[in-house]
C-alpha atoms as a PDB file:
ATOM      1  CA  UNK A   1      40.774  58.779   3.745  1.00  0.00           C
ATOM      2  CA  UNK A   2      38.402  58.824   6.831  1.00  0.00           C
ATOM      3  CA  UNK A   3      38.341  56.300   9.725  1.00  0.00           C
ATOM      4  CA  UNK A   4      35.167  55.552   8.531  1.00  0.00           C
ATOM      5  CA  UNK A   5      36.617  54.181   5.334  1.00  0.00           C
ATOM      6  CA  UNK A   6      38.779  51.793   7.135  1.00  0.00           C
ATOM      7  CA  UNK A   7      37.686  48.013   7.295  1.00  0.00           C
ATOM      8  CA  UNK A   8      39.350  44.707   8.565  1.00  0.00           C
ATOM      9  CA  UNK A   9      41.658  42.834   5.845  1.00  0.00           C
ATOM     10  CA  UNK A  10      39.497  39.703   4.084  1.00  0.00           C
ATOM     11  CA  UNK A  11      39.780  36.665   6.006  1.00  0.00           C
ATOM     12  CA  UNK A  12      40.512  38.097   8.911  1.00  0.00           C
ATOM     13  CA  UNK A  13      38.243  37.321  12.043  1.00  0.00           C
ATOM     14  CA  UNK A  14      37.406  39.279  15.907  1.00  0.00           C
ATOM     15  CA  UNK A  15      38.289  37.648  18.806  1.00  0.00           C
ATOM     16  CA  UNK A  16      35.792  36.216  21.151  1.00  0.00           C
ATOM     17  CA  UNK A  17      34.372  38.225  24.221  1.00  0.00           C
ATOM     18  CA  UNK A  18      36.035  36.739  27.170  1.00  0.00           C
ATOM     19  CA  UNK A  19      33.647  37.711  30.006  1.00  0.00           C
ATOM     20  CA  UNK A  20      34.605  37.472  33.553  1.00  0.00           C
ATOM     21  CA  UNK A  21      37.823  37.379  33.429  1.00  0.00           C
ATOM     22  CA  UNK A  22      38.763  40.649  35.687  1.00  0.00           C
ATOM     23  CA  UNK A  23      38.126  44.604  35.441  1.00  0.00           C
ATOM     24  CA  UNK A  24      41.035  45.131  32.780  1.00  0.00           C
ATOM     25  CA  UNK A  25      38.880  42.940  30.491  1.00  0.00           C
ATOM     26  CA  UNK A  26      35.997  45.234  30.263  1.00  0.00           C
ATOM     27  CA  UNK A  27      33.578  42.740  31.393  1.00  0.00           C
ATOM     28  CA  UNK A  28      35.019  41.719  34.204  1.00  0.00           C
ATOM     29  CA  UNK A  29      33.128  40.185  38.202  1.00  0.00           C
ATOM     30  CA  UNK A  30      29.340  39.889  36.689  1.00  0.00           C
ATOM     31  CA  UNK A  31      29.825  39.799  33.242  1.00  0.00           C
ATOM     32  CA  UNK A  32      27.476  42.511  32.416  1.00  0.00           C
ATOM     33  CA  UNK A  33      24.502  40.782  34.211  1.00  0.00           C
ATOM     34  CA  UNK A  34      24.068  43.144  36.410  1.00  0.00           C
ATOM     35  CA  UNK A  35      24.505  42.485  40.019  1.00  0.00           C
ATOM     36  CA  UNK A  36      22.055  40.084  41.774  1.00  0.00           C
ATOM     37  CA  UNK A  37      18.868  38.306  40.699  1.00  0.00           C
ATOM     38  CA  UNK A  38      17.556  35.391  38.553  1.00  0.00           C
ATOM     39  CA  UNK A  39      18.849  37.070  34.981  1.00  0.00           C
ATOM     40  CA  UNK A  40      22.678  36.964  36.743  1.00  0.00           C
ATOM     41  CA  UNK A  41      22.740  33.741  37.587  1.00  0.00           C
ATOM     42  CA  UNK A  42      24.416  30.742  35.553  1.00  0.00           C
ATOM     43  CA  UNK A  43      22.365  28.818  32.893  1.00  0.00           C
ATOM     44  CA  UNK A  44      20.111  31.954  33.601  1.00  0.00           C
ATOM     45  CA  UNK A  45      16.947  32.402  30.954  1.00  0.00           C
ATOM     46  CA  UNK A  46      14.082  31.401  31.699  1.00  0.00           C
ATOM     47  CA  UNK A  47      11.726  29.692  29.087  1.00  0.00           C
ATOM     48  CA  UNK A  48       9.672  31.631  26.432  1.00  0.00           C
ATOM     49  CA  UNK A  49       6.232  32.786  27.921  1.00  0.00           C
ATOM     50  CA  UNK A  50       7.660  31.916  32.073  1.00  0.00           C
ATOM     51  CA  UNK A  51       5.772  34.875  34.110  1.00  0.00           C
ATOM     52  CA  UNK A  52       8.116  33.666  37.531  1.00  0.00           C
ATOM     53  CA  UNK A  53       5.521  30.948  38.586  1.00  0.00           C
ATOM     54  CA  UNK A  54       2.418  32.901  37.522  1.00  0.00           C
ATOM     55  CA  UNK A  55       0.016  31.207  35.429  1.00  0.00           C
ATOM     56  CA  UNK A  56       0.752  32.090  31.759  1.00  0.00           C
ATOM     57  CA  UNK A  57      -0.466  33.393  29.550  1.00  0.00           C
ATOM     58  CA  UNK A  58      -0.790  30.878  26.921  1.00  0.00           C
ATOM     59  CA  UNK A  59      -2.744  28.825  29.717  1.00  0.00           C
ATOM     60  CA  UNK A  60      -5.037  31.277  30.785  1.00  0.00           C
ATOM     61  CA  UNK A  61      -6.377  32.272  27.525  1.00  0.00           C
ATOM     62  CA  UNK A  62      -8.122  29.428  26.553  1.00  0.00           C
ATOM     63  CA  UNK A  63     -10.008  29.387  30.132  1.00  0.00           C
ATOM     64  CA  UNK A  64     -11.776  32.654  28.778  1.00  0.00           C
ATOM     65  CA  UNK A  65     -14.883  32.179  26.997  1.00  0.00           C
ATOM     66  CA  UNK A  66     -15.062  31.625  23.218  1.00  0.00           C
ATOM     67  CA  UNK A  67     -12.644  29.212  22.258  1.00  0.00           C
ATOM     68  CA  UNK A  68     -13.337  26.170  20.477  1.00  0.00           C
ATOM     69  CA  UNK A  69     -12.824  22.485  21.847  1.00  0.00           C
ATOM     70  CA  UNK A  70      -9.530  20.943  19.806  1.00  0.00           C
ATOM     71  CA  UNK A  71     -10.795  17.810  17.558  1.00  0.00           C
ATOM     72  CA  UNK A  72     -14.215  18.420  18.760  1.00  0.00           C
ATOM     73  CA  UNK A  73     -16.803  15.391  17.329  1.00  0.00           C
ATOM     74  CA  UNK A  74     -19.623  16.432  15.592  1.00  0.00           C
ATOM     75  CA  UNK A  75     -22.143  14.082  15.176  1.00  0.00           C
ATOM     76  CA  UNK A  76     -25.080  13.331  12.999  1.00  0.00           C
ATOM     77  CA  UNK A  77     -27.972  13.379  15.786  1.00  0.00           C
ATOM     78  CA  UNK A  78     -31.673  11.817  16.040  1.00  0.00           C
ATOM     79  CA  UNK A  79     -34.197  12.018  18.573  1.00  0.00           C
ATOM     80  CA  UNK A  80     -35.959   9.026  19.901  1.00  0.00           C
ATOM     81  CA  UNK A  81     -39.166  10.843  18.857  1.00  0.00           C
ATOM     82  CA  UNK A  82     -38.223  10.524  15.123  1.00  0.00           C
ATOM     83  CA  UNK A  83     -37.803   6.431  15.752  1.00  0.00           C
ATOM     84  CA  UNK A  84     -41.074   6.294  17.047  1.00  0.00           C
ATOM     85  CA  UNK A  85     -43.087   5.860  13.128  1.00  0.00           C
ATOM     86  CA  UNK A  86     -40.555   2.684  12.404  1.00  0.00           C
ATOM     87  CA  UNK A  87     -41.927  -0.935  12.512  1.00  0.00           C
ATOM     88  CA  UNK A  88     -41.722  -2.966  16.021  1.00  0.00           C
ATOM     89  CA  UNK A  89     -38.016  -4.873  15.642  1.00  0.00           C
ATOM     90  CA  UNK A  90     -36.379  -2.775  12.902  1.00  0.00           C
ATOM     91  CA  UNK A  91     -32.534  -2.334  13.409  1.00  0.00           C
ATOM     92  CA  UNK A  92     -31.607   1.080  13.302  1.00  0.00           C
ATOM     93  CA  UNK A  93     -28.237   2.240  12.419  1.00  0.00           C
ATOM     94  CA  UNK A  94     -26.915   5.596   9.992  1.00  0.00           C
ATOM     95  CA  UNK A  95     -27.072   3.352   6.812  1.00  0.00           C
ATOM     96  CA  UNK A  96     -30.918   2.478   7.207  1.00  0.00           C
ATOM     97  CA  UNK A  97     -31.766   5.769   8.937  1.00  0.00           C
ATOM     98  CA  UNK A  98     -30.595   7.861   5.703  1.00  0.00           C
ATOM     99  CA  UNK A  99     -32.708   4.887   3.616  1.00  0.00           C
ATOM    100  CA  UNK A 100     -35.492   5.362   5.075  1.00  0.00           C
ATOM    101  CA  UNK A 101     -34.716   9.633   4.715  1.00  0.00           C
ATOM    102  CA  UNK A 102     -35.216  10.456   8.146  1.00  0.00           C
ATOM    103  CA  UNK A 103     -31.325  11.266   8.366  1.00  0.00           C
ATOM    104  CA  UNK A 104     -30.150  13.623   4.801  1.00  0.00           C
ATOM    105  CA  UNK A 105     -26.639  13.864   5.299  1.00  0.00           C
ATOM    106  CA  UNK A 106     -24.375  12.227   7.135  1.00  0.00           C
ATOM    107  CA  UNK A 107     -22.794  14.871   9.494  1.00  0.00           C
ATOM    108  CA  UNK A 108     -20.007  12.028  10.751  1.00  0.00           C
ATOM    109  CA  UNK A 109     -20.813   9.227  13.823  1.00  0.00           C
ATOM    110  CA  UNK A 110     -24.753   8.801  14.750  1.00  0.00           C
ATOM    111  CA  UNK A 111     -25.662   9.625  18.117  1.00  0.00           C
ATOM    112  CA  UNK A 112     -29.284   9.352  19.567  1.00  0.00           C
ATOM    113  CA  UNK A 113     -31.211  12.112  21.643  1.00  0.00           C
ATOM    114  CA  UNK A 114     -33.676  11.752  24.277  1.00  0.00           C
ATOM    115  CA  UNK A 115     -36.381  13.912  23.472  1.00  0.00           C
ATOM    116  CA  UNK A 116     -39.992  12.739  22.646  1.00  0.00           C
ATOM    117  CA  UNK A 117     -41.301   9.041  23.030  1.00  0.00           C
ATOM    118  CA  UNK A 118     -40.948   6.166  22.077  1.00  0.00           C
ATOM    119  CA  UNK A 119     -43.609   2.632  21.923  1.00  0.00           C
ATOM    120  CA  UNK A 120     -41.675   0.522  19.787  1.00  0.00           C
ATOM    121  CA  UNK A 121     -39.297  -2.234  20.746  1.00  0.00           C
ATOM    122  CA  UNK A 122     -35.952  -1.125  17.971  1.00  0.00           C
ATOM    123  CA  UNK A 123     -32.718  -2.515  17.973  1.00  0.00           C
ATOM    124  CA  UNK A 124     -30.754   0.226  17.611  1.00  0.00           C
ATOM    125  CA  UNK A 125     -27.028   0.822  17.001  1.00  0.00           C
ATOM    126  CA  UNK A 126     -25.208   4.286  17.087  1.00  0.00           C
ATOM    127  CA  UNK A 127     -22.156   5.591  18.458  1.00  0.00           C
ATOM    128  CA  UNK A 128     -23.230   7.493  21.456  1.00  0.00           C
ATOM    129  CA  UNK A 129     -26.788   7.637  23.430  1.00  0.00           C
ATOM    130  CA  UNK A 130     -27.753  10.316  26.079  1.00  0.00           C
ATOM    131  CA  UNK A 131     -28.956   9.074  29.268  1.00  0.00           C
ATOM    132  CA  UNK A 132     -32.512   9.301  28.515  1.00  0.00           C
ATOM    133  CA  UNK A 133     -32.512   8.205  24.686  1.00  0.00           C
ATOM    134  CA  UNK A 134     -31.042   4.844  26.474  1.00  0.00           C
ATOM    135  CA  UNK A 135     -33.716   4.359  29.155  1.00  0.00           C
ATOM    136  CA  UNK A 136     -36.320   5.195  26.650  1.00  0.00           C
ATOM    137  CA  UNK A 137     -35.252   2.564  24.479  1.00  0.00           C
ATOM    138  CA  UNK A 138     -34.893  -0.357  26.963  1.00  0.00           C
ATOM    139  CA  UNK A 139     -38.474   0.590  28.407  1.00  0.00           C
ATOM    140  CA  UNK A 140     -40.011   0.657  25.088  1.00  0.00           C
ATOM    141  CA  UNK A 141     -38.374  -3.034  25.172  1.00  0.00           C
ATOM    142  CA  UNK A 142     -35.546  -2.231  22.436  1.00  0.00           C
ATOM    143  CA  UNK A 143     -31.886  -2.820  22.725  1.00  0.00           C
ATOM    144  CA  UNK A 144     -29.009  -0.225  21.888  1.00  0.00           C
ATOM    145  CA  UNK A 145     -25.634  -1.131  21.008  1.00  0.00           C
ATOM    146  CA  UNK A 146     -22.525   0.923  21.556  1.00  0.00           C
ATOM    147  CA  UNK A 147     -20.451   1.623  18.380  1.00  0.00           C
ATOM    148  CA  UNK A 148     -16.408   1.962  19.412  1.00  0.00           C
END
C-alpha cells in the first residue's frame, strides 16, 4: 500500500478554509490577497471586461468601421423621378406603386427619394420622405402623408 492509494472514508467531507484568522492558520493577515491594491480589498472583483476606468473593449469595437447598425430598416425606395409618368391627382402608396409595376418587390416600408423632377400634383403616402422628395412634391402642388 502507497500513500497514494489512500483516500477519505465515503461520506466523509473537508473542512472549510477559514481565511484570516491568524499566521497558525496558514492564511492568516491578507488572506492570500496579497498585500495592498484593488484585488485585496473586500467585495474586491471587478466586473467582467472593467479595464480600471478605461474605455472597454466591448465599447470601443463597434466605433471601428464595419459594423452593422442593430435592427437597421430597410426600405423599399422610389425616386420622385419615377412618379413623374403618373396621372395629375393619383394617390400613391406601396399597394398601387407595385400595381402599376413601377415597384417589383416589396423590400419592407416605402420611402421616397429626391432625385429627378417632378410636374404632377400626387397625393402621396409613404413612410419616410427625404428633404427634397418633400419639397418637390409640395411645389409640384401634391401632398405627402407620413405613415407611423
Amino acid at each position: 500500500m502507497r500513500l497514494s492509494d489512500t483516500f477519505p472514508k465515503p461520506g466523509s467531507q473537508k473542512r472549510r478554509r477559514r481565511v484570516g484568522r491568524g499566521i497558525s492558520a496558514g492564511q492568516g493577515a491578507s488572506g492570500g490577497f496579497g498585500m495592498r491594491g484593488q484585488k485585496s480589498r473586500s467585495g474586491r472583483s471587478t466586473r467582467p471586461g472593467f479595464e480600471g476606468g478605461q474605455l472597454p473593449l466591448y465599447r470601443r469595437i463597434p466605433k471601428l468601421k464595419h459594423f452593422p447598425l442593430i435592427n437597421r430598416i430597410s426600405y423599399t425606395i422610389v425616386n420622385v423621378g419615377d412618379l413623374a409618368e403618373l396621372p395629375k391627382g393619383t394617390e400613391v402608396s406601396l399597394d398601387s406603386l407595385m400595381e402599376l409595376g413601377i415597384v417589383t418587390q416589396n423590400d419592407g416600408p416605402l420611402k421616397i427619394l429626391g432625385d429627378g423632377e417632378l410636374s404632377v400634383a400626387l397625393q402621396v403616402t409613404a413612410a419616410a420622405f427625404t428633404e427634397s422628395a418633400k419639397r418637390k412634391i409640395e411645389s409640384a402642388g401634391g401632398s405627402f402623408n407620413l405613415l407611423d
